[in-house]
PDB file of N, CA and C in Angstrom:
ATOM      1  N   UNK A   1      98.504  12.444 -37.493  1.00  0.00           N
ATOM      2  CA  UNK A   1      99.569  12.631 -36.544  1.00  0.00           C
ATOM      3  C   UNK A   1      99.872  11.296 -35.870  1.00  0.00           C
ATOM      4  N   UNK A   2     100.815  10.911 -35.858  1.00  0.00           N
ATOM      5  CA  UNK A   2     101.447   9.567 -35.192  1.00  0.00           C
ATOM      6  C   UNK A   2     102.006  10.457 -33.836  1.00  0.00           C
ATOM      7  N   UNK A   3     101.413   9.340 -32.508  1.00  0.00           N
ATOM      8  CA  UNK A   3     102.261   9.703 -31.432  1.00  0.00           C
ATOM      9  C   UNK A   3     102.417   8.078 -31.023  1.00  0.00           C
ATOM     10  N   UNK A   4     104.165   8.638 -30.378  1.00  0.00           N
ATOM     11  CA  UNK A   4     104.735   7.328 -30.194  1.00  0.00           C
ATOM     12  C   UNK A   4     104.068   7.100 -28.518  1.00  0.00           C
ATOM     13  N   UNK A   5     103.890   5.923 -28.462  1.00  0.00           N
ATOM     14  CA  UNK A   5     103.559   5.346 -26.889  1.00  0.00           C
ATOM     15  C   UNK A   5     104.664   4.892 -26.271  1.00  0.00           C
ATOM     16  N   UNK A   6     104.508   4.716 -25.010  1.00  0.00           N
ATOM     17  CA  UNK A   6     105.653   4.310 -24.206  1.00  0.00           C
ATOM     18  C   UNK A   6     107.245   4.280 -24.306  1.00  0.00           C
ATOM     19  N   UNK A   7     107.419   5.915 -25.210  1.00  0.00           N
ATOM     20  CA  UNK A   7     108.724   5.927 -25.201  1.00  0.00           C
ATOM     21  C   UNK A   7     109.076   7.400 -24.652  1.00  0.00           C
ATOM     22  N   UNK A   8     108.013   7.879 -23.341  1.00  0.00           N
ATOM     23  CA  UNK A   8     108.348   9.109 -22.884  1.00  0.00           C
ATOM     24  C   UNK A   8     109.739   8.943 -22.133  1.00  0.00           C
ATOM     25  N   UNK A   9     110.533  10.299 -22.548  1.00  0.00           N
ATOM     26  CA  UNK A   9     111.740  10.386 -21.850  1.00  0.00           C
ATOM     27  C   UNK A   9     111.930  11.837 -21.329  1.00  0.00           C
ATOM     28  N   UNK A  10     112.199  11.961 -20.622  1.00  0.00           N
ATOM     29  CA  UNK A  10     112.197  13.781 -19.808  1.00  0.00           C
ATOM     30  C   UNK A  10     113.836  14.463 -20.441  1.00  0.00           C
ATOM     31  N   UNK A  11     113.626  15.327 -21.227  1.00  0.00           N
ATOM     32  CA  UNK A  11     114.638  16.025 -21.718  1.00  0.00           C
ATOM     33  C   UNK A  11     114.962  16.844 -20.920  1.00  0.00           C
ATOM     34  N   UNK A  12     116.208  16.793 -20.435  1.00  0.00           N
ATOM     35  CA  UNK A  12     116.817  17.611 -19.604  1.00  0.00           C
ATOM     36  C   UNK A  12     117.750  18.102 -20.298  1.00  0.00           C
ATOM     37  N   UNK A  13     118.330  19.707 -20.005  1.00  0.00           N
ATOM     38  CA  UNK A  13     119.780  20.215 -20.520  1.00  0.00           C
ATOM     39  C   UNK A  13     120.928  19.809 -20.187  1.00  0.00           C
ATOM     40  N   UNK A  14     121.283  19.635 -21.014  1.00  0.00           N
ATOM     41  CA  UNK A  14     122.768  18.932 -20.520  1.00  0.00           C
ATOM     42  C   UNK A  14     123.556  20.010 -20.152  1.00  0.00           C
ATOM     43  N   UNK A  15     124.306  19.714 -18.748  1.00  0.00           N
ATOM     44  CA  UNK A  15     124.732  20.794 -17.687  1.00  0.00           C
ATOM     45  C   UNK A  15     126.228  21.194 -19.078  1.00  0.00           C
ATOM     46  N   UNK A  16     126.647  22.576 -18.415  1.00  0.00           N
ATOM     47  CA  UNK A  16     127.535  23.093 -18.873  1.00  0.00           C
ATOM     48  C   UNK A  16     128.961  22.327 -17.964  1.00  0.00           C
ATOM     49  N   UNK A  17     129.527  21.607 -18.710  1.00  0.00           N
ATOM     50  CA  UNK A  17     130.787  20.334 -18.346  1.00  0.00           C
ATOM     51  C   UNK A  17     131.924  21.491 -18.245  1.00  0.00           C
ATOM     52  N   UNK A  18     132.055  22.811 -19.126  1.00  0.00           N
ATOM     53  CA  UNK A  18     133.105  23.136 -19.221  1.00  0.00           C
ATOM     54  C   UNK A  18     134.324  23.627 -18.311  1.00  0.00           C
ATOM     55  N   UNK A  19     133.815  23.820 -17.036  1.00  0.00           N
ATOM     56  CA  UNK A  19     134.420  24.401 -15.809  1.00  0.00           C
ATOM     57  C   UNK A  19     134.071  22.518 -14.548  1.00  0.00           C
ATOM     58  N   UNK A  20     133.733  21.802 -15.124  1.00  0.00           N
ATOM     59  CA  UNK A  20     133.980  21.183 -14.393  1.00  0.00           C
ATOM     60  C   UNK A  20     134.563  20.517 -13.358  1.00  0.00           C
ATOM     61  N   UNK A  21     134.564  19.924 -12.046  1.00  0.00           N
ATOM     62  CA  UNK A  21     135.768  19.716 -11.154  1.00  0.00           C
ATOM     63  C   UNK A  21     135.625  18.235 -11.096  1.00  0.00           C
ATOM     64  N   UNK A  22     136.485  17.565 -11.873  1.00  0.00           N
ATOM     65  CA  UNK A  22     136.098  15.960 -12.483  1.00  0.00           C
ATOM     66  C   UNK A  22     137.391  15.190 -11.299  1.00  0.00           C
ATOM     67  N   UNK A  23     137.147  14.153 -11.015  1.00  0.00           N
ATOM     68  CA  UNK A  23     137.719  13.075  -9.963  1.00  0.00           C
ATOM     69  C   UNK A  23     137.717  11.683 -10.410  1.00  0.00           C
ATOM     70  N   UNK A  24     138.542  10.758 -10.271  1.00  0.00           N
ATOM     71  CA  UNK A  24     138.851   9.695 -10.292  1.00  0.00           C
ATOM     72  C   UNK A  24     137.612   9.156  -9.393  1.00  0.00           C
ATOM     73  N   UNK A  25     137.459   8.014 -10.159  1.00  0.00           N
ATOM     74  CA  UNK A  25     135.597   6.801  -9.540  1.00  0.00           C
ATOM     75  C   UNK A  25     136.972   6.272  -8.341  1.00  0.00           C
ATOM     76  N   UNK A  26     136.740   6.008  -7.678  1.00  0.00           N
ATOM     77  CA  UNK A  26     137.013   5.318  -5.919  1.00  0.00           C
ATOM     78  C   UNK A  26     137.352   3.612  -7.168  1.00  0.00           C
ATOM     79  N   UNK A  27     136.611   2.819  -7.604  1.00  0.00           N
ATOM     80  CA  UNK A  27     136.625   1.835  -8.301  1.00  0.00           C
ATOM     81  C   UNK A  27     137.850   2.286  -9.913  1.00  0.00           C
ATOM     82  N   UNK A  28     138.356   2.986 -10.119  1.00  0.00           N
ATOM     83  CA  UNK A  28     138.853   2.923 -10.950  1.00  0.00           C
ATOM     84  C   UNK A  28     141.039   2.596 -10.780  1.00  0.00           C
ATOM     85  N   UNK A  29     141.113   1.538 -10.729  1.00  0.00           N
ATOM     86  CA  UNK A  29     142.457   1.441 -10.316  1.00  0.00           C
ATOM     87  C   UNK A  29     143.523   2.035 -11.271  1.00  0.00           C
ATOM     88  N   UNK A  30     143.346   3.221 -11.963  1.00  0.00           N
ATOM     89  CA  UNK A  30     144.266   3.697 -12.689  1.00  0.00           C
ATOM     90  C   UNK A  30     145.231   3.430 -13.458  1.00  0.00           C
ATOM     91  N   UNK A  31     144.849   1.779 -14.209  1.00  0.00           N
ATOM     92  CA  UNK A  31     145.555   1.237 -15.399  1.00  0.00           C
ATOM     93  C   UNK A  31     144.848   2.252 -16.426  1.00  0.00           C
ATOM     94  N   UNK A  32     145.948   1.821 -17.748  1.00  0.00           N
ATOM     95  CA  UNK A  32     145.587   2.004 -18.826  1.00  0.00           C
ATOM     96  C   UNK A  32     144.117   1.662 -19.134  1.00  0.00           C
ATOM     97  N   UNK A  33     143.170   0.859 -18.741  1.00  0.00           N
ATOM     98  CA  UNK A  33     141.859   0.549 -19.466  1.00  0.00           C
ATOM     99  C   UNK A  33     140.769   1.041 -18.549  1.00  0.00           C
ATOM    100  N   UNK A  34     141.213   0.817 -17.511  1.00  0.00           N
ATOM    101  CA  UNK A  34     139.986   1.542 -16.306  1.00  0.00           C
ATOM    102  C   UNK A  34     140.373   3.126 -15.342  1.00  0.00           C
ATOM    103  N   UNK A  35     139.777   4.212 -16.521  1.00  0.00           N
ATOM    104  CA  UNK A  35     140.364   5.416 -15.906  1.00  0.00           C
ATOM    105  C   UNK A  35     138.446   6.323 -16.145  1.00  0.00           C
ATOM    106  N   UNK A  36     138.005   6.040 -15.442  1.00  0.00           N
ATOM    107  CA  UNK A  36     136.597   6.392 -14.865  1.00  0.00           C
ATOM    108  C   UNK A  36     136.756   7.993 -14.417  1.00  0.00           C
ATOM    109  N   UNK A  37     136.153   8.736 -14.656  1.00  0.00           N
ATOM    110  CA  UNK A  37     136.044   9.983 -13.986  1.00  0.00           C
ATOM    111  C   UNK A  37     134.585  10.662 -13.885  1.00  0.00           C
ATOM    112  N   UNK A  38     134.593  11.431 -12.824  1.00  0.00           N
ATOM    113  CA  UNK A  38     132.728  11.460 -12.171  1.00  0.00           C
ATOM    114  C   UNK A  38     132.969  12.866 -11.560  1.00  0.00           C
ATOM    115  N   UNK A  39     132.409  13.850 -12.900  1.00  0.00           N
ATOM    116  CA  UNK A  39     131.580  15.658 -11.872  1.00  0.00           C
ATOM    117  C   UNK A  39     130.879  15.642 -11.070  1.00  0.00           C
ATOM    118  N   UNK A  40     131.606  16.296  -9.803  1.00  0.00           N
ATOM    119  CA  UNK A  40     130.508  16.225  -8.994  1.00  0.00           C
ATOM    120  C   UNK A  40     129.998  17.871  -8.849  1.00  0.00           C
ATOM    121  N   UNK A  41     128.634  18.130  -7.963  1.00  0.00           N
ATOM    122  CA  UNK A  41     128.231  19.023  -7.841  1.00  0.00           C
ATOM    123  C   UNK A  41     127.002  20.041  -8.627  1.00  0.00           C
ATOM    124  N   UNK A  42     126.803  18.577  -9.728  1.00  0.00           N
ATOM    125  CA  UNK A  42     125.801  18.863 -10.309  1.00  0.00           C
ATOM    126  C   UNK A  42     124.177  18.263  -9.613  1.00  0.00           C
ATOM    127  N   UNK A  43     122.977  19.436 -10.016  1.00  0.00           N
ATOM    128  CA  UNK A  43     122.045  19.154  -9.116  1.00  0.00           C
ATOM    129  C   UNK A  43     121.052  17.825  -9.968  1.00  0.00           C
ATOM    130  N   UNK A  44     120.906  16.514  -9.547  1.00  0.00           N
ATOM    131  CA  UNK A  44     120.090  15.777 -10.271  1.00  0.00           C
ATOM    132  C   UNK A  44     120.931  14.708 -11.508  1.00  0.00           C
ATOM    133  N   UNK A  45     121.967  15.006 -11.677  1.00  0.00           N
ATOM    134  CA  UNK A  45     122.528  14.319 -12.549  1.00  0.00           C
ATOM    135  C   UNK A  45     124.205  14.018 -12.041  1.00  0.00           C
ATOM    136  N   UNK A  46     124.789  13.243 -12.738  1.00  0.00           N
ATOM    137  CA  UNK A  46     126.292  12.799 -12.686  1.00  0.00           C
ATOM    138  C   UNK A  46     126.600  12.998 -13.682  1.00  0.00           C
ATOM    139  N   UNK A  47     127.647  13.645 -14.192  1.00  0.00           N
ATOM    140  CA  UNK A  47     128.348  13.425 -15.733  1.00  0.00           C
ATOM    141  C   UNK A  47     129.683  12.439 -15.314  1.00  0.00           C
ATOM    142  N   UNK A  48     129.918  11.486 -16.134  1.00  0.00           N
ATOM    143  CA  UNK A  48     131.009  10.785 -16.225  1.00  0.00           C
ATOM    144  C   UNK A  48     131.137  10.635 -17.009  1.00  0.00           C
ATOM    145  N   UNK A  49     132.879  10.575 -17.615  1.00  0.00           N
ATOM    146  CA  UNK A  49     133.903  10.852 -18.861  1.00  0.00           C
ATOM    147  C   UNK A  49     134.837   9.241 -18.503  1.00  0.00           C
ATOM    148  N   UNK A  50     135.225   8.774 -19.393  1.00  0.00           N
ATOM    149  CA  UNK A  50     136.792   8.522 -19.745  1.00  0.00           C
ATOM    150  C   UNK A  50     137.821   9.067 -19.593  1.00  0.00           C
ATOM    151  N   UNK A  51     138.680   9.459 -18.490  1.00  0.00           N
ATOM    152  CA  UNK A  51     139.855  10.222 -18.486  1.00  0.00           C
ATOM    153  C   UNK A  51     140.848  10.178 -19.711  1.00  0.00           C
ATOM    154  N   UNK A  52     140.822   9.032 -20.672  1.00  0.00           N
ATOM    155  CA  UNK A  52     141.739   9.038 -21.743  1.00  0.00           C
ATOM    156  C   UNK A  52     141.424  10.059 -22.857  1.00  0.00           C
ATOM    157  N   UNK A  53     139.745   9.861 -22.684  1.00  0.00           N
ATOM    158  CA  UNK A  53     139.538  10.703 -23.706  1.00  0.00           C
ATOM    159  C   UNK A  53     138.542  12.151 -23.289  1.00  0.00           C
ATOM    160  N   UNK A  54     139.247  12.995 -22.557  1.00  0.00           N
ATOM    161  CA  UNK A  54     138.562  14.280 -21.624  1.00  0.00           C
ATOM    162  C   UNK A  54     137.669  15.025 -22.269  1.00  0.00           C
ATOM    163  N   UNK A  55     137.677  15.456 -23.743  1.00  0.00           N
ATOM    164  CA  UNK A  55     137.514  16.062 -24.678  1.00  0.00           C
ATOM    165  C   UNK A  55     136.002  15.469 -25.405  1.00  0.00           C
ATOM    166  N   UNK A  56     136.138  13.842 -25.117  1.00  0.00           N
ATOM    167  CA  UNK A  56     134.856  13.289 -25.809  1.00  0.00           C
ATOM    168  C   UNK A  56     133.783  13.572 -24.911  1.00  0.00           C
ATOM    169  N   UNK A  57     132.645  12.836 -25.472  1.00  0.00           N
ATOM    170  CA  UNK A  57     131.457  13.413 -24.717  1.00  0.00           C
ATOM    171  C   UNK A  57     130.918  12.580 -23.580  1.00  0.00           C
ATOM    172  N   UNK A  58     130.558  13.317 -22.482  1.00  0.00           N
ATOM    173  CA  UNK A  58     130.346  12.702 -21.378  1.00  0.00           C
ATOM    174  C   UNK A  58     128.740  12.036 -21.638  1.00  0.00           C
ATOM    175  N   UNK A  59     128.981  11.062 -20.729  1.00  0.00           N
ATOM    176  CA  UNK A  59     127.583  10.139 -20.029  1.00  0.00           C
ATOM    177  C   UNK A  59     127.229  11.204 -19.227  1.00  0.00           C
ATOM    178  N   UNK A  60     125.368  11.461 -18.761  1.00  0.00           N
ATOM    179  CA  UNK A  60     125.078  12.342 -17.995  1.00  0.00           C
ATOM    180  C   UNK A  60     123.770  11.033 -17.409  1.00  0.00           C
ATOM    181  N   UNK A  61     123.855  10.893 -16.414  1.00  0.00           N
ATOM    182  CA  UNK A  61     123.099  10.038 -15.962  1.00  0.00           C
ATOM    183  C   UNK A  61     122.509  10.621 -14.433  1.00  0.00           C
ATOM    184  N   UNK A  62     120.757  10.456 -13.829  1.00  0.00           N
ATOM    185  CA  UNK A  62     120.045  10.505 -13.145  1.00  0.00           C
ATOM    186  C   UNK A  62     121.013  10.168 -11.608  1.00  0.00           C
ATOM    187  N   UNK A  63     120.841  10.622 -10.653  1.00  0.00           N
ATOM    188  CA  UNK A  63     121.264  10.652  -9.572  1.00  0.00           C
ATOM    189  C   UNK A  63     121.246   9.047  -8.953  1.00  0.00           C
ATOM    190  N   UNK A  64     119.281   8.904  -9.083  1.00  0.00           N
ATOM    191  CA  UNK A  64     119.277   7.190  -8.963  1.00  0.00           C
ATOM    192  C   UNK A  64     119.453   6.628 -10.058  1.00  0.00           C
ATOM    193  N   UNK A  65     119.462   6.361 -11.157  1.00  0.00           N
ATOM    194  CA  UNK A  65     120.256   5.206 -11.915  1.00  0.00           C
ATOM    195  C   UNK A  65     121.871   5.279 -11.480  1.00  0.00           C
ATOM    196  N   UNK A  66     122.284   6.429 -11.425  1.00  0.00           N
ATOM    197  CA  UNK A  66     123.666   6.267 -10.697  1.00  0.00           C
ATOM    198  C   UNK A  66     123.949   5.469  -9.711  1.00  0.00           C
ATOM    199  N   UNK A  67     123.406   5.542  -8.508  1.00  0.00           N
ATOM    200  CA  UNK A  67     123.411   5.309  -7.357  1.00  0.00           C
ATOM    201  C   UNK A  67     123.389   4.123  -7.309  1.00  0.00           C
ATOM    202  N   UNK A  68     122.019   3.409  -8.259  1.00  0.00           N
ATOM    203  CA  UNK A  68     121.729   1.996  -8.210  1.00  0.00           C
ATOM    204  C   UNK A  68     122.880   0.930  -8.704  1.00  0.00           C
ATOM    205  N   UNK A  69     123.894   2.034  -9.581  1.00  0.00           N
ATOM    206  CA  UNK A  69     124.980   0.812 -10.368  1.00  0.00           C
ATOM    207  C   UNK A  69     126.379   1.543  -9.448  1.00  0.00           C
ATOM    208  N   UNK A  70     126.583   2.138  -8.693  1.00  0.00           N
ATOM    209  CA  UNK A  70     127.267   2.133  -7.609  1.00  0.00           C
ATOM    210  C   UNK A  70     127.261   1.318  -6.865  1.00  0.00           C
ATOM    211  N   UNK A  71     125.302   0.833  -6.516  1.00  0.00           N
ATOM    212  CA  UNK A  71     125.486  -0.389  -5.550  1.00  0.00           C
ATOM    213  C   UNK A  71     126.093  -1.697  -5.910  1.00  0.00           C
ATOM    214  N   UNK A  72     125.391  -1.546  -7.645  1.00  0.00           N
ATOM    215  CA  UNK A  72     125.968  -2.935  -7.931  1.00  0.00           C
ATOM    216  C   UNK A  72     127.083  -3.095  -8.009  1.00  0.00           C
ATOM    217  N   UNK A  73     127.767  -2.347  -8.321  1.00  0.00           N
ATOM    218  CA  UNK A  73     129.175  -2.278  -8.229  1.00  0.00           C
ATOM    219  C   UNK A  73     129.874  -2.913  -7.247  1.00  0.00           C
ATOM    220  N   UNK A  74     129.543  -2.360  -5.990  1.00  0.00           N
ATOM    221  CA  UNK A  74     130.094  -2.729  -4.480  1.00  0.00           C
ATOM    222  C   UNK A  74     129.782  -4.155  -4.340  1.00  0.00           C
ATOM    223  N   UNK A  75     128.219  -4.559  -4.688  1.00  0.00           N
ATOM    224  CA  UNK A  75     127.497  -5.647  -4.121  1.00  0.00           C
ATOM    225  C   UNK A  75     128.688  -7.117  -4.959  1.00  0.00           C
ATOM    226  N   UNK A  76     128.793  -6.600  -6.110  1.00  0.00           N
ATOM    227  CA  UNK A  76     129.632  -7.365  -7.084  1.00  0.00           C
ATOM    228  C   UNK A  76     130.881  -7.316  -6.727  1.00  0.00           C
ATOM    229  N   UNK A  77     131.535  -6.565  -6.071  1.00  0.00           N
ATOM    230  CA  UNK A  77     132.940  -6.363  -5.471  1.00  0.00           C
ATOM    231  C   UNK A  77     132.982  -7.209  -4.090  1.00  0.00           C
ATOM    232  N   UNK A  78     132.156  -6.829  -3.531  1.00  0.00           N
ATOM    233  CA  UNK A  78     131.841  -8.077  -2.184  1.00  0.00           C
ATOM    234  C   UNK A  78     131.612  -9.622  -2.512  1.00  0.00           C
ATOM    235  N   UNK A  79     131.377  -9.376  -3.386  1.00  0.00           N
ATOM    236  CA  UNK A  79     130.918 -10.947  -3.638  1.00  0.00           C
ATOM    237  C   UNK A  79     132.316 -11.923  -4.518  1.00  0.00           C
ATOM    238  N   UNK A  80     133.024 -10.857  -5.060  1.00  0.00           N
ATOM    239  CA  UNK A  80     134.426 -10.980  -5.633  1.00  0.00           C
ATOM    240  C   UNK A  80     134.328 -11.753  -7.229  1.00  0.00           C
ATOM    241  N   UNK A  81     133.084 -11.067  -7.440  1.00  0.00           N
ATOM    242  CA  UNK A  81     132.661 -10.961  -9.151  1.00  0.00           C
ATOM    243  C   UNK A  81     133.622 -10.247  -9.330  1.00  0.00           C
ATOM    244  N   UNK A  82     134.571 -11.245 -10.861  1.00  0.00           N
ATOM    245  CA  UNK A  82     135.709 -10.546 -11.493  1.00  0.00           C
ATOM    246  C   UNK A  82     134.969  -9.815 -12.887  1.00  0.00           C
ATOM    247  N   UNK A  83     135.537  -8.722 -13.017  1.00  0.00           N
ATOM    248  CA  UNK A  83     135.114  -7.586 -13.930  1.00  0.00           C
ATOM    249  C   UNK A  83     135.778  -8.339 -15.431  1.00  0.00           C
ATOM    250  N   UNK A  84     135.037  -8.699 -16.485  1.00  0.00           N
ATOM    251  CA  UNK A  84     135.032  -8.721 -17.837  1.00  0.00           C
ATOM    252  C   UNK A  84     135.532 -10.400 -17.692  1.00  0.00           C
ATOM    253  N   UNK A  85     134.617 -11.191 -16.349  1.00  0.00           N
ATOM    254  CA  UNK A  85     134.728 -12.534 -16.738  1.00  0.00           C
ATOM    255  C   UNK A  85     133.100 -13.386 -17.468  1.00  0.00           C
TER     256      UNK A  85
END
């Protein structure tokens, strides 16, 4: 029996998206290339989609890894780090 080391990951169910109540990211200025959208109301996780493409499959990401690239986000917006330089 082979067991893999240091690649534990906690399988969680991926929430039911289908009744979702999805919102525009606060950071997403509603061009054509940056259209961000973020479920809220889920317990422990964030799902975020692509508004272009509603239908494809969402990112489901941890409350804090969320949180932490929210900050960076801001921290990088304060600092007037330009996005895709």
């Amino acid at each position: 029996m082979h067991v893999r080391r240091g690649c534990h990951r906690s399988h969680r169910a991926t929430p039911d998206l289908s009744t979702a109540a999805w919102r525009k990211s606060s950071y997403s200025d509603g061009g054509d290339n940056n259209c961000v959208e973020v479920g809220d109301g889920y317990t422990g996780v964030v799902p975020v989609r692509d508004s272009k493409t509603p239908a494809a499959r969402s990112l489901i990401f941890g409350w804090s890894p969320w949180g932490s690239f929210v900050e960076a986000v801001k921290s990088s917006s304060a600092r007037g780090v330009r996005q895709g330089a």
